[in-house]
Protein backbone atom coordinates (compact mmCIF):
# COMPACT_ATOMS: atom_id res chain seq x y z
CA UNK A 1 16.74 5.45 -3.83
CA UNK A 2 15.93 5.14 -7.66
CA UNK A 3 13.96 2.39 -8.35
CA UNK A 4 10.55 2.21 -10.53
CA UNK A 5 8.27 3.90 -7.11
CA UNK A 6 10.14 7.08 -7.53
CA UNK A 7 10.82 9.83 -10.86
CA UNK A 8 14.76 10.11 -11.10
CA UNK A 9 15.67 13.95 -9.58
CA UNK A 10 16.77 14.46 -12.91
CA UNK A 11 13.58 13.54 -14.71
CA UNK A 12 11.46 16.66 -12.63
CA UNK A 13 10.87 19.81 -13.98
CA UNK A 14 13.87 22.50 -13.44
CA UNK A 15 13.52 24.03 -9.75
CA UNK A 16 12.63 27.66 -11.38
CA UNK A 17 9.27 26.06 -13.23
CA UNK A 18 8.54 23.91 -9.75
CA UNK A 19 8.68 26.80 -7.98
CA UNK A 20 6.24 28.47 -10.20
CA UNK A 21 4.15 26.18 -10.70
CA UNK A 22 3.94 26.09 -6.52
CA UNK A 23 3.49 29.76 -6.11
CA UNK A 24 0.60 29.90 -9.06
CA UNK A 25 -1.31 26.66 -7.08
CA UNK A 26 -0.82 24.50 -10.67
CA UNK A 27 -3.08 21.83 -10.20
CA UNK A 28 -1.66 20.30 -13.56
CA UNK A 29 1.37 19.47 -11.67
CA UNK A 30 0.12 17.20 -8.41
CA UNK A 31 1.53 14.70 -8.79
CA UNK A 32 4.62 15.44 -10.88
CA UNK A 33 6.15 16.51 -7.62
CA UNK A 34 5.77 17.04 -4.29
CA UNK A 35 6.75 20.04 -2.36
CA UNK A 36 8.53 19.40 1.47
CA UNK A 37 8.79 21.84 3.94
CA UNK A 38 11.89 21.60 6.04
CA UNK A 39 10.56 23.86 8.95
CA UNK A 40 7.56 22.13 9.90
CA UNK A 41 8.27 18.25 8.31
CA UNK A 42 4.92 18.63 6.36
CA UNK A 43 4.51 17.70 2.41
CA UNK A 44 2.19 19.57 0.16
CA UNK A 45 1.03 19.20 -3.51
CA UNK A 46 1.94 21.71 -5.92
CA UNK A 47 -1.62 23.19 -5.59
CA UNK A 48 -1.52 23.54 -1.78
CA UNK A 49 -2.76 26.98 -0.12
CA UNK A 50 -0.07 27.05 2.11
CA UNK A 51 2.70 29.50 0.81
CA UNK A 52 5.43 28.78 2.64
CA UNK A 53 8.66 30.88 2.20
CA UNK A 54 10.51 29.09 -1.32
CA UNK A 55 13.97 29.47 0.64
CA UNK A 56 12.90 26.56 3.01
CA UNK A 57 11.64 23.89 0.81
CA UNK A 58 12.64 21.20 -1.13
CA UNK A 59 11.02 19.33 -4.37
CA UNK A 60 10.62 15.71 -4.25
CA UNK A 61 9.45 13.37 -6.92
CA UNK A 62 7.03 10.73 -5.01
CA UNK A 63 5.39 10.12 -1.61
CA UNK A 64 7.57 8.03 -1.25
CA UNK A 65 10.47 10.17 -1.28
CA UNK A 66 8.89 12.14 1.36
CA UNK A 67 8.13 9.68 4.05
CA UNK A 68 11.40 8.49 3.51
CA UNK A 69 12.51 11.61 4.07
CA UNK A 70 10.71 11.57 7.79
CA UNK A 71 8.29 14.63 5.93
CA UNK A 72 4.28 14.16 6.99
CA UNK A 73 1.16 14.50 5.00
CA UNK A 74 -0.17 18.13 4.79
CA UNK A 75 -3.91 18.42 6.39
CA UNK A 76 -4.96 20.66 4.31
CA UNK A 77 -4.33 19.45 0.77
CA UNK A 78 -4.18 15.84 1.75
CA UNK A 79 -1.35 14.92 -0.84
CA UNK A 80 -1.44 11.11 -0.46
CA UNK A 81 -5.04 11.12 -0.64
CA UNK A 82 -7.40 11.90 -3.94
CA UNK A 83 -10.36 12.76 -2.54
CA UNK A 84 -12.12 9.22 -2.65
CA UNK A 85 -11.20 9.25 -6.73
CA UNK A 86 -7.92 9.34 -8.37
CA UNK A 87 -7.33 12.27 -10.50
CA UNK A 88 -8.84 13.05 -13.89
CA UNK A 89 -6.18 12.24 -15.79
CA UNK A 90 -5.83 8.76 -14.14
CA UNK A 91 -9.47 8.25 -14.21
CA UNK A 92 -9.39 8.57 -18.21
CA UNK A 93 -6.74 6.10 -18.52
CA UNK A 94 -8.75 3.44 -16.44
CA UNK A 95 -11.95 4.04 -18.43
CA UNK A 96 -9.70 3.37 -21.79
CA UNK A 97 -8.56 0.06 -20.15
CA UNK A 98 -12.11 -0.83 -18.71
CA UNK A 99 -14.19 0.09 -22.50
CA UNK A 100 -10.98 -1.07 -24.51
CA UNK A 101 -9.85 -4.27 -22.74
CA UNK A 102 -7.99 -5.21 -26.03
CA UNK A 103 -6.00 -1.93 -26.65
CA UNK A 104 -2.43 -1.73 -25.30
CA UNK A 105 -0.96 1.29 -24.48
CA UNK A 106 2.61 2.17 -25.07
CA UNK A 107 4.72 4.63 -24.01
CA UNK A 108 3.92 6.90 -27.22
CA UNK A 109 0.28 5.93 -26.73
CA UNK A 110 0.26 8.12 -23.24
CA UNK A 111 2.59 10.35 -24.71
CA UNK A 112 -0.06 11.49 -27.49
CA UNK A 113 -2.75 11.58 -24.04
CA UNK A 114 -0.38 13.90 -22.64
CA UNK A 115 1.04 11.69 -19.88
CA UNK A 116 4.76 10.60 -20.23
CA UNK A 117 4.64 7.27 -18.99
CA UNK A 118 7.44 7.94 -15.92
CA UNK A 119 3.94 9.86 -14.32
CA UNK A 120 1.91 7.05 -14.55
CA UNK A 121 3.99 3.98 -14.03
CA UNK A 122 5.00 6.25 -10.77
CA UNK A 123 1.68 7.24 -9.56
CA UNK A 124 0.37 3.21 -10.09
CA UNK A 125 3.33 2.43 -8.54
CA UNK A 126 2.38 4.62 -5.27
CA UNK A 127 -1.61 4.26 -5.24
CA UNK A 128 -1.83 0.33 -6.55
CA UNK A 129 1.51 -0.95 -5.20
CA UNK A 130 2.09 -2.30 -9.50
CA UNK A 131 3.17 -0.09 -12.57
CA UNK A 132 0.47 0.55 -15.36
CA UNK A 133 1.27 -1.36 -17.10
CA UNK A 134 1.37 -4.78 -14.65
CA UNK A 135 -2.11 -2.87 -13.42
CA UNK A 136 -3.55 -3.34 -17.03
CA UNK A 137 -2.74 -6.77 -17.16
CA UNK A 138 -4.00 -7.30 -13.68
CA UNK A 139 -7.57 -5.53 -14.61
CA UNK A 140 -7.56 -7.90 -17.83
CA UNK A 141 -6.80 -11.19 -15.72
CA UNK A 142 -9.33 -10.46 -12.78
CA UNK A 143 -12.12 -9.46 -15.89
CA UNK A 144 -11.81 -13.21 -16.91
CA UNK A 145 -11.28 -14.58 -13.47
CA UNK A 146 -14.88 -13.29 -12.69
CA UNK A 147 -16.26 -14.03 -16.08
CA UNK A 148 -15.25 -17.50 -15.85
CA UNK A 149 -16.79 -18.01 -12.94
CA UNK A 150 -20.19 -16.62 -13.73
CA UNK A 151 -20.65 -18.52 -16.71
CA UNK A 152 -18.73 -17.24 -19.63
CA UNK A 153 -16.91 -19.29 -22.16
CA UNK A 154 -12.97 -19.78 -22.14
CA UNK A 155 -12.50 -18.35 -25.27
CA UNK A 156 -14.51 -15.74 -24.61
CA UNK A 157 -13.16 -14.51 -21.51
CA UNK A 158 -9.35 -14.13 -23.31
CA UNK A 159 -10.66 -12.47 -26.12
CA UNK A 160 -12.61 -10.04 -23.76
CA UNK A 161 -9.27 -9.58 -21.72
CA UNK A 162 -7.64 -8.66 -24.99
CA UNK A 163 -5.47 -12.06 -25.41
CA UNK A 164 -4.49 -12.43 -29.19
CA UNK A 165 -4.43 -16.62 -28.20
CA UNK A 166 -5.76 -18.77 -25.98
CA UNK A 167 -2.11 -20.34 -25.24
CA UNK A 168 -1.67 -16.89 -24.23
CA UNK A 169 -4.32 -16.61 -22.68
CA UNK A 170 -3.75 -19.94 -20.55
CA UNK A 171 -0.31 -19.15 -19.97
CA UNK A 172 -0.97 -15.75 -18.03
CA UNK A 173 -3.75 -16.97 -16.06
CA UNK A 174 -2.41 -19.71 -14.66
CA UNK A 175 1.04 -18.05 -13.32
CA UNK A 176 -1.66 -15.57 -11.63
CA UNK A 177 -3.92 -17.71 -9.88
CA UNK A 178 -2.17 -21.08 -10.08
CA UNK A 179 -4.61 -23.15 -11.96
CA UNK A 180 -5.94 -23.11 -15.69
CA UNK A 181 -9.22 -21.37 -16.57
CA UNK A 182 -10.34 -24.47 -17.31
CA UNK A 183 -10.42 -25.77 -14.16
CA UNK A 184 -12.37 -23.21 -12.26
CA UNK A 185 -15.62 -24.52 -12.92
CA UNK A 186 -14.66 -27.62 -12.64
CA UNK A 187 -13.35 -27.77 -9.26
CA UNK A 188 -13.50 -25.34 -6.12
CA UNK A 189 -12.94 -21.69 -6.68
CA UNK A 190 -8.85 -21.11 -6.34
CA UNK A 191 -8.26 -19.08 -3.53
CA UNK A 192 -6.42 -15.11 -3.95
CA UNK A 193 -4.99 -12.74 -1.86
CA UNK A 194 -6.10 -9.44 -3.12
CA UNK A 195 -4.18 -6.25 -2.73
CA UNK A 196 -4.83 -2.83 -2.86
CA UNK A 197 -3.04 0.08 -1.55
CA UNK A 198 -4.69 2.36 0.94
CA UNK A 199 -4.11 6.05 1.90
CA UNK A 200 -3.01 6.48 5.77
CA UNK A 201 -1.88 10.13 7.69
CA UNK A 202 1.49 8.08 7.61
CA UNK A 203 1.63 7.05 4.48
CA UNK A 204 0.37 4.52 2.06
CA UNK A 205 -0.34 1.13 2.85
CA UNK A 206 -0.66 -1.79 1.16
CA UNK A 207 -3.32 -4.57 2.19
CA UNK A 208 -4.04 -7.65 1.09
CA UNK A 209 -7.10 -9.81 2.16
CA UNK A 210 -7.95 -13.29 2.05
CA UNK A 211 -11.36 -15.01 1.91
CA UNK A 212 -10.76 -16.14 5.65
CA UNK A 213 -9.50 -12.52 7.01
CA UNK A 214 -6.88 -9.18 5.92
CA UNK A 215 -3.34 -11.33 5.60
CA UNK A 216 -1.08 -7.93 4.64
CA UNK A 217 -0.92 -4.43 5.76
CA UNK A 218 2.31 -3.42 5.18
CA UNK A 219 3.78 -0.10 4.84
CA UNK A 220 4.11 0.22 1.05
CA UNK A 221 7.79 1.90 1.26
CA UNK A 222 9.05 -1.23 4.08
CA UNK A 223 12.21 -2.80 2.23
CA UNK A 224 11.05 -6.36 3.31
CA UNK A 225 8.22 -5.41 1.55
CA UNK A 226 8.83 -7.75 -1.45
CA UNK A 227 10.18 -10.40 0.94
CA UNK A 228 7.39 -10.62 2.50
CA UNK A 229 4.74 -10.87 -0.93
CA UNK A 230 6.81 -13.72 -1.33
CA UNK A 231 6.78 -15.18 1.87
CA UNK A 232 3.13 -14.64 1.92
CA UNK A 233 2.32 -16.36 -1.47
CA UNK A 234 4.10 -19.53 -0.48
CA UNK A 235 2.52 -19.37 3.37
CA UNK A 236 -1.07 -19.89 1.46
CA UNK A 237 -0.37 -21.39 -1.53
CA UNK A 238 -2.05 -18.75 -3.72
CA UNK A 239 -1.73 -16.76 -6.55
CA UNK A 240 -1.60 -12.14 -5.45
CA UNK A 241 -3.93 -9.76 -7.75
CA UNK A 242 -4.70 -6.34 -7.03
CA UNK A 243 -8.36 -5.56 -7.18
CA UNK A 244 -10.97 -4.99 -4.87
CA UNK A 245 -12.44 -7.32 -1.39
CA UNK A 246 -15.12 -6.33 0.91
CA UNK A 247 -12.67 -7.25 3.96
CA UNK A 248 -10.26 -4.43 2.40
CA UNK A 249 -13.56 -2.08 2.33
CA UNK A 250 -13.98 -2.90 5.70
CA UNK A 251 -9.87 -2.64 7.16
CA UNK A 252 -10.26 0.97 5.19
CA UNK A 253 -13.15 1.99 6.98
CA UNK A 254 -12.18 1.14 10.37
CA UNK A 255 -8.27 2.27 9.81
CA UNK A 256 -10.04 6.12 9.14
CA UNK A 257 -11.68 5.58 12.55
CA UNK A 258 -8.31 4.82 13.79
CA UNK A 259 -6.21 7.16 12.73
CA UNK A 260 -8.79 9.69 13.40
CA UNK A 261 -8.67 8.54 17.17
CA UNK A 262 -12.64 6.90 17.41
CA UNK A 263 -11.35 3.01 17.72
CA UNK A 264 -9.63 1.25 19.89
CA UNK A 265 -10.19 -2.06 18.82
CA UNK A 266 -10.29 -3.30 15.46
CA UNK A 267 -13.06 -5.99 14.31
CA UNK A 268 -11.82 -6.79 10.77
CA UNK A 269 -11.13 -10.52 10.84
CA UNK A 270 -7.67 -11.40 10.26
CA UNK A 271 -5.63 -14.41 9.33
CA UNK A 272 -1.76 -14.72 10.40
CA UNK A 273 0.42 -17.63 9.16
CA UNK A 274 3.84 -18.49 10.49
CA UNK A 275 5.78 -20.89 12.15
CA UNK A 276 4.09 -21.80 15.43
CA UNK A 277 5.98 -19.77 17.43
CA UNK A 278 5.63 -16.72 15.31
CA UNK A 279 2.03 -17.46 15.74
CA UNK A 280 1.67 -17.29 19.41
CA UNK A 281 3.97 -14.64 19.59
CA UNK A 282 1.11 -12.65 16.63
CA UNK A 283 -1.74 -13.66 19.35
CA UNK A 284 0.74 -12.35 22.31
CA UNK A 285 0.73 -9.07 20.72
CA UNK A 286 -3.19 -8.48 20.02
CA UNK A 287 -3.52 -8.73 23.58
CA UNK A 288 -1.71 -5.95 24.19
CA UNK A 289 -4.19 -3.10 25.44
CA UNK A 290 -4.19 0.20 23.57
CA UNK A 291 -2.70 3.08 24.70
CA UNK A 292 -0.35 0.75 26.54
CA UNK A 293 3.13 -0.77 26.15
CA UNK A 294 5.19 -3.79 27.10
CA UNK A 295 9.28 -4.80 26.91
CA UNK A 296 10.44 -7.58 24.87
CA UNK A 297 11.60 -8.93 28.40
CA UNK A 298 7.98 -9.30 29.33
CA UNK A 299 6.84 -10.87 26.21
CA UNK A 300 8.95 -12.98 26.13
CA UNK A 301 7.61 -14.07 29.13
CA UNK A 302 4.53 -14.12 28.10
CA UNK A 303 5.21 -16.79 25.51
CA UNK A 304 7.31 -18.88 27.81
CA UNK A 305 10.49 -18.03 26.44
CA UNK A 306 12.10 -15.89 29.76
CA UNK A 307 15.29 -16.08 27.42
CA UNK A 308 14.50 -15.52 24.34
CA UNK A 309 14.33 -11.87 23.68
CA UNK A 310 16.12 -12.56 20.41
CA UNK A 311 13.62 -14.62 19.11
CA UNK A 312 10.49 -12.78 20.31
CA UNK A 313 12.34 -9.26 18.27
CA UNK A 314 12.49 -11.70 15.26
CA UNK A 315 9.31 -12.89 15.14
CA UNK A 316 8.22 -9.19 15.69
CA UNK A 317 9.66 -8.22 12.90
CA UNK A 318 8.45 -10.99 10.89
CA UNK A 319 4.77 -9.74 11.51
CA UNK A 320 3.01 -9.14 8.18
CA UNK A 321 -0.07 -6.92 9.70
CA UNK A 322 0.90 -3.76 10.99
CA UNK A 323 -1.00 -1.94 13.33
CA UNK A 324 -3.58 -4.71 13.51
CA UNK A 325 -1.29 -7.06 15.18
CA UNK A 326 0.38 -4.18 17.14
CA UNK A 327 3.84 -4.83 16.95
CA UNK A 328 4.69 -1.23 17.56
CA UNK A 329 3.29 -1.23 21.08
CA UNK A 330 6.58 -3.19 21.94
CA UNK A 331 9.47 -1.51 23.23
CA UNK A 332 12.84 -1.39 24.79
CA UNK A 333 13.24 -2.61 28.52
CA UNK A 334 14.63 1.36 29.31
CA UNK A 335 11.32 2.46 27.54
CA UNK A 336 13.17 3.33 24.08
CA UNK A 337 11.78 2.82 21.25
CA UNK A 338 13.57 0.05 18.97
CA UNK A 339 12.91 -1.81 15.81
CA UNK A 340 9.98 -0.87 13.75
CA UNK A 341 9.72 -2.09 9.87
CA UNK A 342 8.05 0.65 9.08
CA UNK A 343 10.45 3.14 10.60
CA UNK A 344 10.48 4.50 14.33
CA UNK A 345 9.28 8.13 13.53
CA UNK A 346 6.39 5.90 12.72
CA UNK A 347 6.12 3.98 15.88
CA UNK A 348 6.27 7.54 17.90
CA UNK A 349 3.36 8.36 15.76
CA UNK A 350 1.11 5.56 16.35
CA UNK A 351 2.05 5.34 20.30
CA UNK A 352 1.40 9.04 20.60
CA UNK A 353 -1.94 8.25 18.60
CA UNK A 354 -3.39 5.27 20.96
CA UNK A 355 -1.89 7.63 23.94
CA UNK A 356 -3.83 10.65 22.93
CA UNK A 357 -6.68 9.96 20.73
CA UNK A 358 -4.93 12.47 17.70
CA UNK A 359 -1.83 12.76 15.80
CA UNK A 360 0.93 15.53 16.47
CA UNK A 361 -0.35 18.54 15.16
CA UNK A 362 -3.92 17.43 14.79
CA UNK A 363 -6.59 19.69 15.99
C-alpha cells in the first residue's frame, strides 16, 4: 500500500536510529513512525513506556499501516489519539494558516520549520482525512463561506482567504459548495456535508454530518472509502468540506461512551439516503438490539425478500454509517462472521464490545 496516507518504507529513518529513538522514549519522533508489537498485536508511539523486547517488533510508517496490519491501539500511550490537541508542531502550522490566511507554504517553507512535508501531508492525511495542503485551502474556503454569510463583502472575503483574484476566488468556491459567493445572500444558505476525522480504539474514523443528521462514519482506511464520498455528494446534491458541526461534537461524544461500554443506544440524529430498498434494509438494521445478532436469512425476511440474501449482503455493504446503522451485528446463517467493510477483526471487536460492555484486553 503506498499511496499519499502512508510514508514510503524507504522514506523512515534507518531501523538502528528507530530503534533508538524507541528505547530513549523520543517524543520528537511520534509520529514519524509507529512501533508494532508482533506478540501482543498492540501499536505504540515512539515515546511509549512499554519496552518491549526490539527482537519482536516491527516499524511502521502510519496508523494506517498498522490497522491494516490487524495491530491495535496501545492503552497506554494512546497513539491514534493526541490528547484532545494535535501535537505542537502541528498546532504551529495551523496558527500560521489561521494569522496568515494569505501565506502559502511550500515544501521548502516546512522544510526551513523543520517539518519535511511527507510528515505533514501524512499526519493531515490520517487526522483530517485531506493533505495540508487541500486542508489549507479548505480552512481558507470555509473562512469566506462564514464571512459571507455574516455580512462581509465578496471581495473581502477572497482577499482574507488569501485569493490573489476574485476569478480565483469565484472559481474555487463554487467547485466547493456548488454555488457562487454571490449567491449566498441572495438565496437560501447552500447546504454541506462536513467532515472530520475522529479517533476510535479501532482506528480512525471519518464522519461527515449534515444539517438534517451524521450522513458518514466510515472507517478512514475502507477502500470504498472514496466511492462512497462520491456516492454521497451526488445522493445530496452538495458540495464536502472538512471543518467542524455540532452533530460531529455530539457523534464524538457519544462514540467515547460507546466504545468505553456506557451506551447502548445512540441518540445522534442521522440521515441515510439510498435506493428505497437500501433504505428499509438501513431501518431493518437499527432495530437490531445490542448485544444481539441476526442471519442474512432472517433479514431478509424481515424486509420481505425470503430470497434475497444477495441483495440484503449488498445493500449491507452499501451502508455509509458504521456502527450507527449496525451493519456488523449481521452474520452468517452457521454464526460466522462474513463481510465487514471495515474488516472482520473489526466486526469481532465491536460484537465482543456490545456482548461484554469492554474491548479485549480492556480492564
Amino acid at each position: 500500500m503506498n499511496d499519499d496516507a502512508t510514508l514510503p518504507l524507504s522514506l523512515l529513518p534507518q531501523r538502528a536510529e528507530m530503534e533508538r529513538a524507541f528505547a530513549l522514549r523520543r517524543t520528537d519522533y511520534d509520529g514519524i513512525f509507529f512501533v508494532a508489537v508482533r506478540t501482543t498485536g498492540i501499536f505504540c508511539r515512539p515515546s511509549c513506556p512499554s519496552q518491549p523486547n526490539p527482537d519482536n517488533v516491527e516499524f511502521l510508517p502510519s496508523i494506517r499501516e498498522c490497522l491494516f496490519s490487524g495491530y491495535r491501539p496501545c492503552k497506554r500511550c494512546r497513539p491514534t489519539e493526541v490528547d484532545g490537541s494535535p501535537p505542537d508542531w502541528v498546532a504551529g502550522l495551523m496558527k500560521l494558516v489561521s494569522d496568515s490566511p494569505d501565506a502559502r507554504l511550500k515544501a521548502e517553507d516546512l522544510r526551513k520549520l523543520g517539518i519535511t512535508p511527507e510528515r505533514a501531508r501524512r499526519w493531515f492525511r490520517e487526522h483530517h482525512g485531506m493533505t495540508f495542503t487541500a486542508w489549507c485551502r479548505a480552512h481558507r474556503l470555509a473562512g469566506a463561506f462564514n464571512r459571507i454569510r455574516t455580512g462581509s463583502g465578496l471581495d473581502e472575503a477572497g482577499l482574507d482567504a488569501g485569493f490573489e483574484s476574485q476569478s480565483g476566488f469565484r472559481d474555487a468556491f463554487t467547485r466547493a459548495f456548488g454555488t457562487a459567493p454571490g449567491k449566498i445572500r441572495q438565496e437560501a444558505p447552500p447546504q454541506r456535508i462536513v467532515v472530520a476525522m475522529l479517533e476510535s480504539p479501532v482506528g480512525p474514523l471519518l464522519a461527515g454530518a449534515h444539517d438534517d443528521g451524521v450522513c458518514l462514519l466510515e472507517f478512514s482506511d475502507r477502500r470504498m472509502l472514496e466511492h462512497n464520498l462520491g456516492v454521497l455528494r451526488q445522493r445530496f446534491d452538495c458540495a464536502i468540506v472538512a471543518g467542524s458541526h455540532p452533530l460531529l461534537e455530539r457523534l464524538n461524544s457519544e462514540l467515547t461512551s460507546y466504545f468505553a461500554g456506557g451506551i447502548r443506544q445512540f441518540t445522534v440524529p442521522i440521515v441515510a439516503r439510498g435506493t428505497p430498498f437500501q433504505e428499509e434494509v438501513w431501518t431493518e438494521l437499527q432495530r437490531i438490539p445490542h448485544g444481539t445478532t441476526i442471519s442474512y436469512e432472517e433479514l431478509a425476511g424481515r424486509v420481505n425478500r425470503p430470497t434475497g440474501q444477495r441483495a440484503v449482503a449488498r445493500a449491507n455493504g452499501d451502508n455509509r454509517i458504521s456502527i450507527l446503522i449496525p451493519c456488523h451485528r449481521v452474520i452468517g446463517k452457521d454464526g460466522e462472521l462474513t463481510g465487514y467493510g471495515g474488516g472482520l477483526w473489526r466486526k469481532r471487536l465491536l460484537l465482543h464490545l456490545e456482548r461484554t460492555g469492554r474491548l479485549p484486553g480492556d480492564g
